[in-house]
PDB file of N, CA and C in Angstrom:
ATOM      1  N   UNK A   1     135.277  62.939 153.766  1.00  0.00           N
ATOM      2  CA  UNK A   1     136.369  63.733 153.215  1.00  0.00           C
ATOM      3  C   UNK A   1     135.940  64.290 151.859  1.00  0.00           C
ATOM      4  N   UNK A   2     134.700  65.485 152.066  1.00  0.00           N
ATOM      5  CA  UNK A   2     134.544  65.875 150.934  1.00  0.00           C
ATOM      6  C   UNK A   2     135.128  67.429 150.378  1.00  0.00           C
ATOM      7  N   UNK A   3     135.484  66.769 149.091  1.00  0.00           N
ATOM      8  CA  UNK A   3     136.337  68.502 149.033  1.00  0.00           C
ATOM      9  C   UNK A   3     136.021  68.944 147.288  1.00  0.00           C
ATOM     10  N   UNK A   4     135.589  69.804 147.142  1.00  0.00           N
ATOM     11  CA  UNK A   4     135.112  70.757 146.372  1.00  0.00           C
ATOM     12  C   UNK A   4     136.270  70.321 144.294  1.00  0.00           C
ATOM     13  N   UNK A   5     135.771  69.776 143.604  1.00  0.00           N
ATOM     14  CA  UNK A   5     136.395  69.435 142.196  1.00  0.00           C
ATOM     15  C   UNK A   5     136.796  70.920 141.537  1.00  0.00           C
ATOM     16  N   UNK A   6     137.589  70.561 140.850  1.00  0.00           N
ATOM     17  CA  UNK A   6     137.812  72.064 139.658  1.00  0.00           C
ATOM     18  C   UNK A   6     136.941  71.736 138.868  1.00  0.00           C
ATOM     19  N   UNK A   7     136.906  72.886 137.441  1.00  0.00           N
ATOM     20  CA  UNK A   7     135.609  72.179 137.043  1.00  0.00           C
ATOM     21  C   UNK A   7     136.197  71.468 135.511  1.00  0.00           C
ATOM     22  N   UNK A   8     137.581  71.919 135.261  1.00  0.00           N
ATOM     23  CA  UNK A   8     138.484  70.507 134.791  1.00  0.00           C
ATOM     24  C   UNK A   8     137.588  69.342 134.971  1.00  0.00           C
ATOM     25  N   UNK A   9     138.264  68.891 136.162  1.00  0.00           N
ATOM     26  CA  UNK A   9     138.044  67.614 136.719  1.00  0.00           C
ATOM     27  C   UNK A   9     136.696  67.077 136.515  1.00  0.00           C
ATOM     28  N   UNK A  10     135.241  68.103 136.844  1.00  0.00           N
ATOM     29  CA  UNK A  10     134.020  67.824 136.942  1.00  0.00           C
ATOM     30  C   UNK A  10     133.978  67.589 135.321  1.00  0.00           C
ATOM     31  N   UNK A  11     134.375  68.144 134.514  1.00  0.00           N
ATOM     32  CA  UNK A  11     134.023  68.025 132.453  1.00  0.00           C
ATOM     33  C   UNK A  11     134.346  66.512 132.251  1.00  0.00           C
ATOM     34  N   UNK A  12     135.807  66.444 132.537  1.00  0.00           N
ATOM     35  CA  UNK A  12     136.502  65.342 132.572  1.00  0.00           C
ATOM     36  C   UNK A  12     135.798  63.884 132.922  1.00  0.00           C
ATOM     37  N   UNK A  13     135.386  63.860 133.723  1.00  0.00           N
ATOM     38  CA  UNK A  13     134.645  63.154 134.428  1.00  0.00           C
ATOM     39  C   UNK A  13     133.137  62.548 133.986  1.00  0.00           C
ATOM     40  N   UNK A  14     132.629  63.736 133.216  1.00  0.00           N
ATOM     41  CA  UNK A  14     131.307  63.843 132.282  1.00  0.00           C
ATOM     42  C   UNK A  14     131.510  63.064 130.838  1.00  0.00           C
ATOM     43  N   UNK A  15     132.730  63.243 130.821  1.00  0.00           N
ATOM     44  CA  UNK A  15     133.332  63.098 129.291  1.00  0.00           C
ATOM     45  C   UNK A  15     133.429  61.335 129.584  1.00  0.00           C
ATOM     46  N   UNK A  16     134.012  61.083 130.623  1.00  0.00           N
ATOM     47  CA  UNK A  16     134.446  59.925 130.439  1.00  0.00           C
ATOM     48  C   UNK A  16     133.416  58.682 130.929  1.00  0.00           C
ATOM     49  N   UNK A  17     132.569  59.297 131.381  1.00  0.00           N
ATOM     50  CA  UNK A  17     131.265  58.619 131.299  1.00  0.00           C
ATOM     51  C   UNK A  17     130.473  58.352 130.172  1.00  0.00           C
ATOM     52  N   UNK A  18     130.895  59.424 129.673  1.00  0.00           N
ATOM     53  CA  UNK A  18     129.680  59.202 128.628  1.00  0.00           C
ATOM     54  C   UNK A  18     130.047  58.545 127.045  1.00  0.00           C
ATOM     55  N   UNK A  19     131.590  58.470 127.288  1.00  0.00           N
ATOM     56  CA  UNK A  19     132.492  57.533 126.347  1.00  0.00           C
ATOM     57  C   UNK A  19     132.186  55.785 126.798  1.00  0.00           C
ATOM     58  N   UNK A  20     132.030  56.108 128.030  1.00  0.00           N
ATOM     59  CA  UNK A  20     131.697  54.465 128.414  1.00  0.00           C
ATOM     60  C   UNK A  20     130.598  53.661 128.365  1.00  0.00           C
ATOM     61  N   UNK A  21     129.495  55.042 128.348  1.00  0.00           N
ATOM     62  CA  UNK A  21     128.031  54.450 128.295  1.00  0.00           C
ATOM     63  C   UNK A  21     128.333  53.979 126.645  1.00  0.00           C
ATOM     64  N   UNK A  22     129.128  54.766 125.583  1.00  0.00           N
ATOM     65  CA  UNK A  22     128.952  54.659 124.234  1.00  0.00           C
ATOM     66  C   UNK A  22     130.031  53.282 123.754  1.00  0.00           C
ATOM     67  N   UNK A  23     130.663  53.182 124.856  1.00  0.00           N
ATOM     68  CA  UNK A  23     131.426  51.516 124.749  1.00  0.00           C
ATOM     69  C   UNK A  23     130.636  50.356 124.725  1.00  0.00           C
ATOM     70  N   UNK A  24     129.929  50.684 125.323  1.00  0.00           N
ATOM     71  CA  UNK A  24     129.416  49.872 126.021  1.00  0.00           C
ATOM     72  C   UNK A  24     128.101  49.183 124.982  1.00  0.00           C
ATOM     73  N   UNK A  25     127.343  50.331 124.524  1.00  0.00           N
ATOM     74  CA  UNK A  25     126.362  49.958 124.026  1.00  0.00           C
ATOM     75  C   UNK A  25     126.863  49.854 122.533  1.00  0.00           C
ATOM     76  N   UNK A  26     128.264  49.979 122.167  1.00  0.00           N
ATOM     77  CA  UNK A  26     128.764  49.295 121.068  1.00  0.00           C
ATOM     78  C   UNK A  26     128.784  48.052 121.639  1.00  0.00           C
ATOM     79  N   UNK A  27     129.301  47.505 122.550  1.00  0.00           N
ATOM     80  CA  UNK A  27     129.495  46.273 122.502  1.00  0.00           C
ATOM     81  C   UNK A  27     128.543  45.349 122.570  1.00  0.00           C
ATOM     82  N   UNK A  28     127.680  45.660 123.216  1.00  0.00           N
ATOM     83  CA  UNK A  28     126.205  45.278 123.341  1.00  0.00           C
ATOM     84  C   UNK A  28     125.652  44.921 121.888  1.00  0.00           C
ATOM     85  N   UNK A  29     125.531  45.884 121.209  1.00  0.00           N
ATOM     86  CA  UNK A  29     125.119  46.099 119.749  1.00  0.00           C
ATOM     87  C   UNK A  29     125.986  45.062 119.142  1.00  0.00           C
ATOM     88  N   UNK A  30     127.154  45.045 118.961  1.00  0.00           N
ATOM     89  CA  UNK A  30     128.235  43.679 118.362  1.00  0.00           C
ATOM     90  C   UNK A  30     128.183  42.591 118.694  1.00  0.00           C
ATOM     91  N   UNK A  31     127.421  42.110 119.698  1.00  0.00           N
ATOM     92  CA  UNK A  31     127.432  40.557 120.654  1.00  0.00           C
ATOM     93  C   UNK A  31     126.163  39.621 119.916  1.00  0.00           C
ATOM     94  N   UNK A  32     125.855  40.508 119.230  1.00  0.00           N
ATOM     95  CA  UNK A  32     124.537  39.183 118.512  1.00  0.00           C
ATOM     96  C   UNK A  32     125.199  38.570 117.258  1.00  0.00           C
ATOM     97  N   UNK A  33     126.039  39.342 116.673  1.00  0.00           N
ATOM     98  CA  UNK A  33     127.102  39.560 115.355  1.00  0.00           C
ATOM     99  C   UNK A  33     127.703  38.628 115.819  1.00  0.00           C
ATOM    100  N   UNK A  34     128.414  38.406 116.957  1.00  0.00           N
ATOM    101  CA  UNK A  34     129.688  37.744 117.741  1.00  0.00           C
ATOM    102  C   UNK A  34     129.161  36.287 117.611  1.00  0.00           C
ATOM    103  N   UNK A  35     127.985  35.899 118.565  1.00  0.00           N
ATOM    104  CA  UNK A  35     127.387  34.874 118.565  1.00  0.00           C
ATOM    105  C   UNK A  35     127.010  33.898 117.438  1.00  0.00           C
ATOM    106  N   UNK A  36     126.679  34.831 116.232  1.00  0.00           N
ATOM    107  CA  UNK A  36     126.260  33.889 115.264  1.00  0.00           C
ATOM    108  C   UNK A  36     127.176  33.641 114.524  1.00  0.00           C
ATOM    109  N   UNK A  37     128.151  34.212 114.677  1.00  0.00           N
ATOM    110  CA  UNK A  37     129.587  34.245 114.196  1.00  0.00           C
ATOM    111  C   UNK A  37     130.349  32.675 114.686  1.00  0.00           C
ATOM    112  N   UNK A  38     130.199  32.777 115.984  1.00  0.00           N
ATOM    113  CA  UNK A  38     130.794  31.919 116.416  1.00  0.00           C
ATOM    114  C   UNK A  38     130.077  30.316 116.431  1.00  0.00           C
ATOM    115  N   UNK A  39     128.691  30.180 116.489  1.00  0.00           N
ATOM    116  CA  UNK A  39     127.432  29.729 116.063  1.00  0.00           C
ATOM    117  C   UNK A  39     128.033  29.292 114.740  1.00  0.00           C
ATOM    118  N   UNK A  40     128.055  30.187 113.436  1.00  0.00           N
ATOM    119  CA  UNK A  40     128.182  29.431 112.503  1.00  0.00           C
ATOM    120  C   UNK A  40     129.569  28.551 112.210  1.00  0.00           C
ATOM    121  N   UNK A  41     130.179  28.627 112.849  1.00  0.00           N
ATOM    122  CA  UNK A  41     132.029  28.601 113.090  1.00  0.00           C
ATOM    123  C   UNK A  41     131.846  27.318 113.186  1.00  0.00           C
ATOM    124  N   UNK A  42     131.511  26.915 114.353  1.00  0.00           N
ATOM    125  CA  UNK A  42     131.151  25.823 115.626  1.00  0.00           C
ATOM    126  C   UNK A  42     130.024  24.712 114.340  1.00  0.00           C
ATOM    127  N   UNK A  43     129.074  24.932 113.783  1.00  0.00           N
ATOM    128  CA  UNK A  43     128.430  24.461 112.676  1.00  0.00           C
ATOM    129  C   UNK A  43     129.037  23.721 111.784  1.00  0.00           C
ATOM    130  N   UNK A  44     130.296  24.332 110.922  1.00  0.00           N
ATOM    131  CA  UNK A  44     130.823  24.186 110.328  1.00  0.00           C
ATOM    132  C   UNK A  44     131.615  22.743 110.413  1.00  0.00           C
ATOM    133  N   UNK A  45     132.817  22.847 111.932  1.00  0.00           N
ATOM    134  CA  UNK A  45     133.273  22.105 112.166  1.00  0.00           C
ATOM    135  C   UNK A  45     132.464  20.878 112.195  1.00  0.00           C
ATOM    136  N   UNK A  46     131.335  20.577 112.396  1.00  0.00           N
ATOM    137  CA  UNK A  46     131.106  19.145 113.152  1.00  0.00           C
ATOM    138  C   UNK A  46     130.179  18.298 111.462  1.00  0.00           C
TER     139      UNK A  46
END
């Protein structure tokens, strides 16, 4: 059932990919931050 996009839809679509690849590799990038964060947290207590 293939049927032909506007090209709306096709931008749209580009856009929102490429917001996710940039989520993403924020979060990626923040998770070493996170860890030692929580690492030193966890330290603390004991």
């Amino acid at each position: 059932m293939e049927k032909d996009q506007c090209p709306h839809c096709v931008k749209r679509a580009k856009e929102d990919a490429r917001r996710e690849e940039i989520n993403f590799a924020i979060l990626v990038a923040i998770m070493p931050l996170m860890v030692v964060t929580i690492m030193g947290n966890m330290g603390l207590f004991h």
